[in-house]
N, C-alpha and C. Protein backbone atom coordinates (compact mmCIF):
# COMPACT_ATOMS: atom_id res chain seq x y z
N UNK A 1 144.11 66.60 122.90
CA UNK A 1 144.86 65.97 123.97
C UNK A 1 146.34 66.01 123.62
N UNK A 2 147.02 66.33 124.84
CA UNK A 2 148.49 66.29 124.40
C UNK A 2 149.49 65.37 124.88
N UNK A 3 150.16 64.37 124.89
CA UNK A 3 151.03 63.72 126.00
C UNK A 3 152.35 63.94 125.61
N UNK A 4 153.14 63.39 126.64
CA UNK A 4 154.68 63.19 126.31
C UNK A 4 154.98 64.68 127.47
N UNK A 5 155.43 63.99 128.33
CA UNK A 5 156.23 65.67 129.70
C UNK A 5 156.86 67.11 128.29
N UNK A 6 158.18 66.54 127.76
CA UNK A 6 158.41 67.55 127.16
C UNK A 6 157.62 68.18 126.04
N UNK A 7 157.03 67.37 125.13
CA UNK A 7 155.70 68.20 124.26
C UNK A 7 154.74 69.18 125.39
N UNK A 8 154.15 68.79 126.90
CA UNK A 8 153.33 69.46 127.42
C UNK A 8 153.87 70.73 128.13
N UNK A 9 155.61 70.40 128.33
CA UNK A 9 156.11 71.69 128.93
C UNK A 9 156.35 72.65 127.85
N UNK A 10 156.65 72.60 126.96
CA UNK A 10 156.96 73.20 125.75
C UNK A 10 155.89 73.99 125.56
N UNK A 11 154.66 73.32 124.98
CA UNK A 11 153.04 74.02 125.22
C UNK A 11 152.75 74.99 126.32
N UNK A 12 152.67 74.42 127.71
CA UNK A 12 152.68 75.34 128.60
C UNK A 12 153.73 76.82 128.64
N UNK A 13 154.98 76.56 128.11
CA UNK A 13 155.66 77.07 128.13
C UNK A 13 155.42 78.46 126.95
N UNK A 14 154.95 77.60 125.99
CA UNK A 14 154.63 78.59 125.25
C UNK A 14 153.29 79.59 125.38
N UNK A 15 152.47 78.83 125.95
CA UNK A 15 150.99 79.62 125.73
C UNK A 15 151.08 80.43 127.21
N UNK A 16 152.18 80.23 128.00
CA UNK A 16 152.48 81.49 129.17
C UNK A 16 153.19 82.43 129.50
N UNK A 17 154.80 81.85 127.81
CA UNK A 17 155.69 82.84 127.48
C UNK A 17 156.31 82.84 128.97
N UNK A 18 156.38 82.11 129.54
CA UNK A 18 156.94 81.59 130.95
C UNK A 18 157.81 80.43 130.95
N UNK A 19 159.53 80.69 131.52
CA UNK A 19 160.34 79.64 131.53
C UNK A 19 160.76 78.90 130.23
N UNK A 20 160.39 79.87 129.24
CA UNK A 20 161.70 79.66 127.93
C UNK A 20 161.70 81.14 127.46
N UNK A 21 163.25 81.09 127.13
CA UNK A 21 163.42 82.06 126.46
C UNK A 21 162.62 82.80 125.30
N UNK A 22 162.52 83.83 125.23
CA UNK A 22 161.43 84.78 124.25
C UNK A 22 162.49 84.78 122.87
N UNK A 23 164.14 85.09 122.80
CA UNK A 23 164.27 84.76 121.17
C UNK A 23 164.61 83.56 121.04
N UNK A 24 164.56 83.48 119.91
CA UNK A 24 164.68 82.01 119.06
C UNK A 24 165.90 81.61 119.27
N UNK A 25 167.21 82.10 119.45
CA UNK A 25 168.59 81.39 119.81
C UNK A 25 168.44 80.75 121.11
N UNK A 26 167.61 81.44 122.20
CA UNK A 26 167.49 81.08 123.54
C UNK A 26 166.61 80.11 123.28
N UNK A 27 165.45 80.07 122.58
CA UNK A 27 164.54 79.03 122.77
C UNK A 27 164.98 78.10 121.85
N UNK A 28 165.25 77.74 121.04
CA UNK A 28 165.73 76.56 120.42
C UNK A 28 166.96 75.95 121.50
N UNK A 29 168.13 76.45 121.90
CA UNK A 29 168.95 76.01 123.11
C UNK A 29 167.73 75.65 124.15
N UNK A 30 166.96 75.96 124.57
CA UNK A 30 166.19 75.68 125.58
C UNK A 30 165.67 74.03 125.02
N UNK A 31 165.05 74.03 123.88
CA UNK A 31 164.79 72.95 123.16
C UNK A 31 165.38 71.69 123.17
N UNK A 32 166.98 72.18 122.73
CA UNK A 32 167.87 71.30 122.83
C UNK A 32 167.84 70.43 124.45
N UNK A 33 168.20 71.31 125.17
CA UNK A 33 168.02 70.59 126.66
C UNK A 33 167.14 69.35 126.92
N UNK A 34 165.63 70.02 126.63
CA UNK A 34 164.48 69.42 126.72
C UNK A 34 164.85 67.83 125.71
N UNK A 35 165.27 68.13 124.89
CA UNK A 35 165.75 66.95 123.91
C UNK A 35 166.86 66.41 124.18
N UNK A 36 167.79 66.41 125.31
CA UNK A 36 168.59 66.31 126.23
C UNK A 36 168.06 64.88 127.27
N UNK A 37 166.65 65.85 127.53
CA UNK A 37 166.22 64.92 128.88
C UNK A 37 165.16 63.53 128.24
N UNK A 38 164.75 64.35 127.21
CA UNK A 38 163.77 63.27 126.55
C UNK A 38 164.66 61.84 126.24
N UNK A 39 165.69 62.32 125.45
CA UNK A 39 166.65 61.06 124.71
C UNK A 39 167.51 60.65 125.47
N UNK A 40 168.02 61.01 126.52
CA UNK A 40 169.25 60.78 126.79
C UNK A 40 168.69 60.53 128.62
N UNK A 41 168.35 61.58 129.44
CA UNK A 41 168.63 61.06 130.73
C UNK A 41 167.28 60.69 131.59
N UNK A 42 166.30 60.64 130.41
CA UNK A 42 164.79 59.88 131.18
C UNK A 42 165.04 58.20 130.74
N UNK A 43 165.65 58.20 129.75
CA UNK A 43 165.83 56.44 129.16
C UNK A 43 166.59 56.09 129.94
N UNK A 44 168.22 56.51 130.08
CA UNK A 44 169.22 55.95 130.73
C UNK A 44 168.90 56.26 132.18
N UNK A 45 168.46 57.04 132.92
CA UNK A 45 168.75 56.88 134.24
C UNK A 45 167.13 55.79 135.03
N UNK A 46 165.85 55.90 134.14
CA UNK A 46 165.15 55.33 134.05
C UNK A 46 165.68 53.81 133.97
N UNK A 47 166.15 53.49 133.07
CA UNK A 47 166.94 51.95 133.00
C UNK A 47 167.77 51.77 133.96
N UNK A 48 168.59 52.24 134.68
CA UNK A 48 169.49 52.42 135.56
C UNK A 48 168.75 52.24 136.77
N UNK A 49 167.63 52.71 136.84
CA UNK A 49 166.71 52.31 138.01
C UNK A 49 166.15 51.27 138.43
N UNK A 50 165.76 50.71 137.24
CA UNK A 50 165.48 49.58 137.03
C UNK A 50 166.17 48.11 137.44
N UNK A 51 167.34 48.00 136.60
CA UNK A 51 168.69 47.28 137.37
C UNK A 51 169.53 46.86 138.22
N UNK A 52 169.06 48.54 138.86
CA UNK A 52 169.30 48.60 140.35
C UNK A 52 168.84 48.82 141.25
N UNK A 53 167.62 49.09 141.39
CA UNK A 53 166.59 49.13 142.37
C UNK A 53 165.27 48.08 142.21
N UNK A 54 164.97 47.61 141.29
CA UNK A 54 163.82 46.59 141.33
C UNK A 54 164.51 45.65 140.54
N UNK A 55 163.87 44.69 139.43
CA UNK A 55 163.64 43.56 139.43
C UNK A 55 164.97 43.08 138.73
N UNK A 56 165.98 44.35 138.21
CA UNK A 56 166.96 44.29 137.58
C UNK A 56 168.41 43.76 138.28
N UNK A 57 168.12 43.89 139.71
CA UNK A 57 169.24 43.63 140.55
C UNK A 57 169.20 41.80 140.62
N UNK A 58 168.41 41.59 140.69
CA UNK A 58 168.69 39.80 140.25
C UNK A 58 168.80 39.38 139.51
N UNK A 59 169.24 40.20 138.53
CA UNK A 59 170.23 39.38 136.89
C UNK A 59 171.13 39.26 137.61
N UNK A 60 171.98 37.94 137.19
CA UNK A 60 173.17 37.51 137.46
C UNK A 60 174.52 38.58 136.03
N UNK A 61 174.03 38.84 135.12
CA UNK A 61 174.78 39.68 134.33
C UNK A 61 174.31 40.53 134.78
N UNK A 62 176.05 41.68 135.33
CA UNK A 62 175.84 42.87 135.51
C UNK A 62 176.30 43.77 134.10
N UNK A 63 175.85 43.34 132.94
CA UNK A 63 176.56 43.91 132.27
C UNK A 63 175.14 45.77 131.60
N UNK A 64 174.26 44.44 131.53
CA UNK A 64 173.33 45.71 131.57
C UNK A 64 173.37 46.79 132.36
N UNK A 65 173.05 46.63 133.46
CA UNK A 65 173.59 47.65 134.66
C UNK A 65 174.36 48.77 134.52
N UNK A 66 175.71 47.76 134.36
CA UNK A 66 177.13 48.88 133.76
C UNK A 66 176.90 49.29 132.92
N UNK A 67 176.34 49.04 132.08
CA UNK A 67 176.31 49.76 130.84
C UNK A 67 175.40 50.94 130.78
N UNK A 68 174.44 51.09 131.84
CA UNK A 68 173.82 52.18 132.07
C UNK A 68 174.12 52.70 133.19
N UNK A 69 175.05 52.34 134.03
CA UNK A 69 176.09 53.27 134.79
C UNK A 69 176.26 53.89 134.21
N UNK A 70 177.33 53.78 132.96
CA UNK A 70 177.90 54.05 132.56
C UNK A 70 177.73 55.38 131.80
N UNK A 71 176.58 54.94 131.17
CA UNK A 71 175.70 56.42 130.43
C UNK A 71 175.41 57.50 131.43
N UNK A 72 174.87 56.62 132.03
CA UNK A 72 174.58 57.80 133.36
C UNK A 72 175.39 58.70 133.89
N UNK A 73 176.60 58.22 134.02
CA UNK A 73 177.90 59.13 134.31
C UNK A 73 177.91 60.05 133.50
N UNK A 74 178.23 59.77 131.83
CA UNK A 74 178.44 59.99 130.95
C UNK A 74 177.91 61.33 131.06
N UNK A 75 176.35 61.01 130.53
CA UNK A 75 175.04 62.14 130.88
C UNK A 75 175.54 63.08 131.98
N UNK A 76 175.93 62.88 133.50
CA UNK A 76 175.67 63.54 133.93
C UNK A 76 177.32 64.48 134.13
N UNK A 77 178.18 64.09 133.46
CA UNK A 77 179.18 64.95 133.18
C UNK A 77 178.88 66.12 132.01
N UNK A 78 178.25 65.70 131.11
CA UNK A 78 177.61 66.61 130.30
C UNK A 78 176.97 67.51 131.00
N UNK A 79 176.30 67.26 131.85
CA UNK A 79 175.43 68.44 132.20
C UNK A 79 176.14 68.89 133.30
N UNK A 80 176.86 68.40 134.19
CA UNK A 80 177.89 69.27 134.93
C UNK A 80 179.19 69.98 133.97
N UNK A 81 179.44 69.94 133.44
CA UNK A 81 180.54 70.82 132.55
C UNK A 81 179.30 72.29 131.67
N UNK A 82 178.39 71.91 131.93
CA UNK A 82 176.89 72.99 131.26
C UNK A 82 176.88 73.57 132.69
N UNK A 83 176.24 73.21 133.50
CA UNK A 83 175.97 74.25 134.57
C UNK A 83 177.31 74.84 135.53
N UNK A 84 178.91 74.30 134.87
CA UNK A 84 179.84 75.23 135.51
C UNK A 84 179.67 76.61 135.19
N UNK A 85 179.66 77.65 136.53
CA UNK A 85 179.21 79.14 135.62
C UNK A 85 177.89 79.51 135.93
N UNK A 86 176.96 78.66 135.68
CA UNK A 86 175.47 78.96 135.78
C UNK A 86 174.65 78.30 136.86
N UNK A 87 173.74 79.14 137.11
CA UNK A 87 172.89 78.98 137.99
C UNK A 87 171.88 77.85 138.04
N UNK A 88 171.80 77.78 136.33
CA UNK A 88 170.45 77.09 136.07
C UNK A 88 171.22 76.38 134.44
N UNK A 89 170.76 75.44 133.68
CA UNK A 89 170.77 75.06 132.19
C UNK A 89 171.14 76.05 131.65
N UNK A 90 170.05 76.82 131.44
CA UNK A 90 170.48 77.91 130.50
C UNK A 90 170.87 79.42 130.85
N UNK A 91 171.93 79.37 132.22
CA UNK A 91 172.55 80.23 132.57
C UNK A 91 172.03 80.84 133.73
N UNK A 92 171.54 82.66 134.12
CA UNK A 92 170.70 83.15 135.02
C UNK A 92 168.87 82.52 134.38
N UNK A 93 167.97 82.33 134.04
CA UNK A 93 166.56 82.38 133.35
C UNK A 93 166.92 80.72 133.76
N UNK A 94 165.52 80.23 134.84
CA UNK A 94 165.27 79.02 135.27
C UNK A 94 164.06 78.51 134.17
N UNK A 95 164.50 77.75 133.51
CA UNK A 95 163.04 77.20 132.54
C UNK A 95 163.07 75.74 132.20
N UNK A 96 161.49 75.44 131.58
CA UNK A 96 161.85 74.21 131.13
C UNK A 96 162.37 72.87 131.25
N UNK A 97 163.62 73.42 130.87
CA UNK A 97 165.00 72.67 130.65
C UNK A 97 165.29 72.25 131.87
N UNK A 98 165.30 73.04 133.10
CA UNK A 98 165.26 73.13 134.48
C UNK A 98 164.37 71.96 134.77
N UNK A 99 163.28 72.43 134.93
CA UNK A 99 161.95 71.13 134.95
C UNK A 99 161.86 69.80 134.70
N UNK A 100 162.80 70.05 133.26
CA UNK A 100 162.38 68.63 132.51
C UNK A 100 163.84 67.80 133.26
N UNK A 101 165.09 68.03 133.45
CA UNK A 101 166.02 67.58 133.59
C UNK A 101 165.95 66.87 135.15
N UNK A 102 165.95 68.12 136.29
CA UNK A 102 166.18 67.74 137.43
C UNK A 102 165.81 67.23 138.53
N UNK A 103 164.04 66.78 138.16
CA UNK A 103 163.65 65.93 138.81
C UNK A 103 163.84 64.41 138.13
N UNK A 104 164.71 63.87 137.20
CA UNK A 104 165.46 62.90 136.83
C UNK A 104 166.51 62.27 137.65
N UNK A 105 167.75 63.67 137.69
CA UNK A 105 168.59 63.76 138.70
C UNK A 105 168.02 63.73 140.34
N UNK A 106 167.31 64.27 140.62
CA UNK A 106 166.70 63.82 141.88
C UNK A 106 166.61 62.32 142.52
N UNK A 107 165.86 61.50 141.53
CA UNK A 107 164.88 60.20 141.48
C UNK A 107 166.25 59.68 141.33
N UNK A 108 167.59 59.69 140.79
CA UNK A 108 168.67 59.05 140.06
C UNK A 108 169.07 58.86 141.51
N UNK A 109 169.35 60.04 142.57
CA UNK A 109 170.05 59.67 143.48
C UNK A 109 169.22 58.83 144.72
N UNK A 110 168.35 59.56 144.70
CA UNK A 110 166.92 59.63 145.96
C UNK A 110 166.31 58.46 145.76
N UNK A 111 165.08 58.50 144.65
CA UNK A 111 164.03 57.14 144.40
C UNK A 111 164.97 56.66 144.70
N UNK A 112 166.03 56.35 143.52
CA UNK A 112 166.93 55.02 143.13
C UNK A 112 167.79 54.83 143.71
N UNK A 113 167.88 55.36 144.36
CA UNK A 113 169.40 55.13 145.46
C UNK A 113 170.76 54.63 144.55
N UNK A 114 170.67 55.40 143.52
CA UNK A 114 171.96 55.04 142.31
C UNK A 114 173.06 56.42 142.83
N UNK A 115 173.30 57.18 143.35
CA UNK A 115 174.14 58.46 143.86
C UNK A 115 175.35 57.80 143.88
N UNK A 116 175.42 56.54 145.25
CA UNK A 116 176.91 56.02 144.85
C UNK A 116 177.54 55.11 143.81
N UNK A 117 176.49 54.45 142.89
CA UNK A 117 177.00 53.91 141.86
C UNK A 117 177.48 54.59 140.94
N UNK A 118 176.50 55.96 140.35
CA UNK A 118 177.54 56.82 139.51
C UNK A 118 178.78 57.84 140.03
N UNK A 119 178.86 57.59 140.80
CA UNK A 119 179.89 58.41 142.14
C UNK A 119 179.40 60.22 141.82
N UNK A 120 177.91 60.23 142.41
CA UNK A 120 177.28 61.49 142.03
C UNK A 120 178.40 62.67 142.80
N UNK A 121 178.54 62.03 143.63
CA UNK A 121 179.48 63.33 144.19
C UNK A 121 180.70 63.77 143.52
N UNK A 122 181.11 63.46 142.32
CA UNK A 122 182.27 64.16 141.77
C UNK A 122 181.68 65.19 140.39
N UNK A 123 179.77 64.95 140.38
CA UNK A 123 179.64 66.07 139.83
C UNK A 123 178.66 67.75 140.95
N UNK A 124 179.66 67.91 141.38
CA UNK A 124 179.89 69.35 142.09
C UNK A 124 178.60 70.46 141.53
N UNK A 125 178.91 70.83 140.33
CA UNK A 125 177.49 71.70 139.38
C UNK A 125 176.04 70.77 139.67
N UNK A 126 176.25 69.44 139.33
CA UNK A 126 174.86 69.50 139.12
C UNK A 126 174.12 69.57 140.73
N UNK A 127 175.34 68.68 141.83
CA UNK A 127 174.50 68.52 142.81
C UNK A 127 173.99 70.18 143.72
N UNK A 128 174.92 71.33 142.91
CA UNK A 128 174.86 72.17 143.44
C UNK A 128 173.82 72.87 143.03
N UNK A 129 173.03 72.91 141.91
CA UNK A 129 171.76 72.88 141.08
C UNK A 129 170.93 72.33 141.29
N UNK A 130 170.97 71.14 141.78
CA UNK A 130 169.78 69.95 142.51
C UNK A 130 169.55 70.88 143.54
N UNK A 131 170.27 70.98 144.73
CA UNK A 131 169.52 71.37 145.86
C UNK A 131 169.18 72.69 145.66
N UNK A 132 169.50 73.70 144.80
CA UNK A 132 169.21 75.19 144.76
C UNK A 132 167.47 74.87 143.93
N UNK A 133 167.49 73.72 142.95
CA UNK A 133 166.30 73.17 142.77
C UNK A 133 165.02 72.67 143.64
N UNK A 134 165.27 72.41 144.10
CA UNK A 134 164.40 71.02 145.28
C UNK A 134 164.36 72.37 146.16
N UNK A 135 165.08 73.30 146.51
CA UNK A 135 164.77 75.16 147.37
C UNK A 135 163.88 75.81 147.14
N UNK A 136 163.35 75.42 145.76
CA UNK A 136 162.72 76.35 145.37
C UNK A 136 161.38 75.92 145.80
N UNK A 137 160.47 77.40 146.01
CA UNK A 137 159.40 76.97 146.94
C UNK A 137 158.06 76.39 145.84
N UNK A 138 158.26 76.40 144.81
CA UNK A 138 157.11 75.68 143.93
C UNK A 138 157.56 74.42 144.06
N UNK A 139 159.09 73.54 143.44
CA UNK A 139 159.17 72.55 143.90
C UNK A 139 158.85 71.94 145.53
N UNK A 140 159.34 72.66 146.07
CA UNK A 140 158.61 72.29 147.46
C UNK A 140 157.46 71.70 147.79
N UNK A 141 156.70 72.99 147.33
CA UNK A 141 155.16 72.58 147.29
C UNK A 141 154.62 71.22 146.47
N UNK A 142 155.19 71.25 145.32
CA UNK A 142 154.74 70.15 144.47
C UNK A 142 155.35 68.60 145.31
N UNK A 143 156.01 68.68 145.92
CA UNK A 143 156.85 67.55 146.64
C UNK A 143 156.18 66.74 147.92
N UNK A 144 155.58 67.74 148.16
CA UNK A 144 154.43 67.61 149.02
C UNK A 144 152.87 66.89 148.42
N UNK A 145 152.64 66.90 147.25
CA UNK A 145 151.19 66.44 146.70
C UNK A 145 151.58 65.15 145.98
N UNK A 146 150.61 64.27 146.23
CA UNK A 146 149.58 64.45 147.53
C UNK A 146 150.59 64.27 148.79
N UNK A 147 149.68 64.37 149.71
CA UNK A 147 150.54 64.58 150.88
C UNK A 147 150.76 62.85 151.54
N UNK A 148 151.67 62.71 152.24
CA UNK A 148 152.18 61.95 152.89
C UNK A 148 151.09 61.22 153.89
């Protein structure tokens, strides 16, 4: 049995040689990403959801909150200064990294209705990567199950 999203994409990834890079400079960078989304923008934008969309918005301290605004920004300037240039994370080759990251960013703006708290619109790359994401006709499909 395997758990944890990025341990199972990694696996899949490997035993289909599909959506990571084949040498080791590409796939370890691919890695990195994945260890990107694990540490950094499934905790913080996850918490951020929290705060501000359910049970977190009736603390009278907003300090928690801000403080994962804050990351959140943070995070997602990082990854907009990465996808200036590129199509995808790791340049033209959609993998992984792709997967593991941007249905985060999705849920950040969408589920959570957090878009105008981190003022998503001044990162340009990623939102321009989100929707070329969410285009794609596998995400599509998966967006759909179960059905409505």
């Amino acid at each position: 049995a395997l758990f944890e999203s990025g341990a199972i994409l990694i696996y899949l990834a490997s035993k289909t040689g599909r959506f990571i890079p084949a040498d080791t400079a590409g796939r370890y960078e691919t890695l990195q990403w994945i260890m990107f989304q694990m540490g950094g923008i499934g905790p913080m934008f996850g918490q951020l959801g929290f705060f501000h969309t359910f049970a977190g918005k009736e603390y009278e301290d907003k300090r928690p909150r801000d403080r994962y605004v804050a990351e959140s920004k943070r995070l997602l300037g990082v990854l907009d200064q990465r996808l200036q240039g590129r199509d995808w994370v790791m340049g033209d080759e959609y993998t992984i990294a792709d997967i593991a990251i941007l249905p985060w960013v999705r849920n950040l703006v969408g589920f959570y209705g957090a878009g105008d708290l981190v003022e998503f619109s001044q990162f340009k790359n990623v939102a321009r990567v989100l929707e070329a994401f969410v285009a794609r006709p596998a995400v599509v499909k998966g967006l759909t199950i179960p059905a409505a």
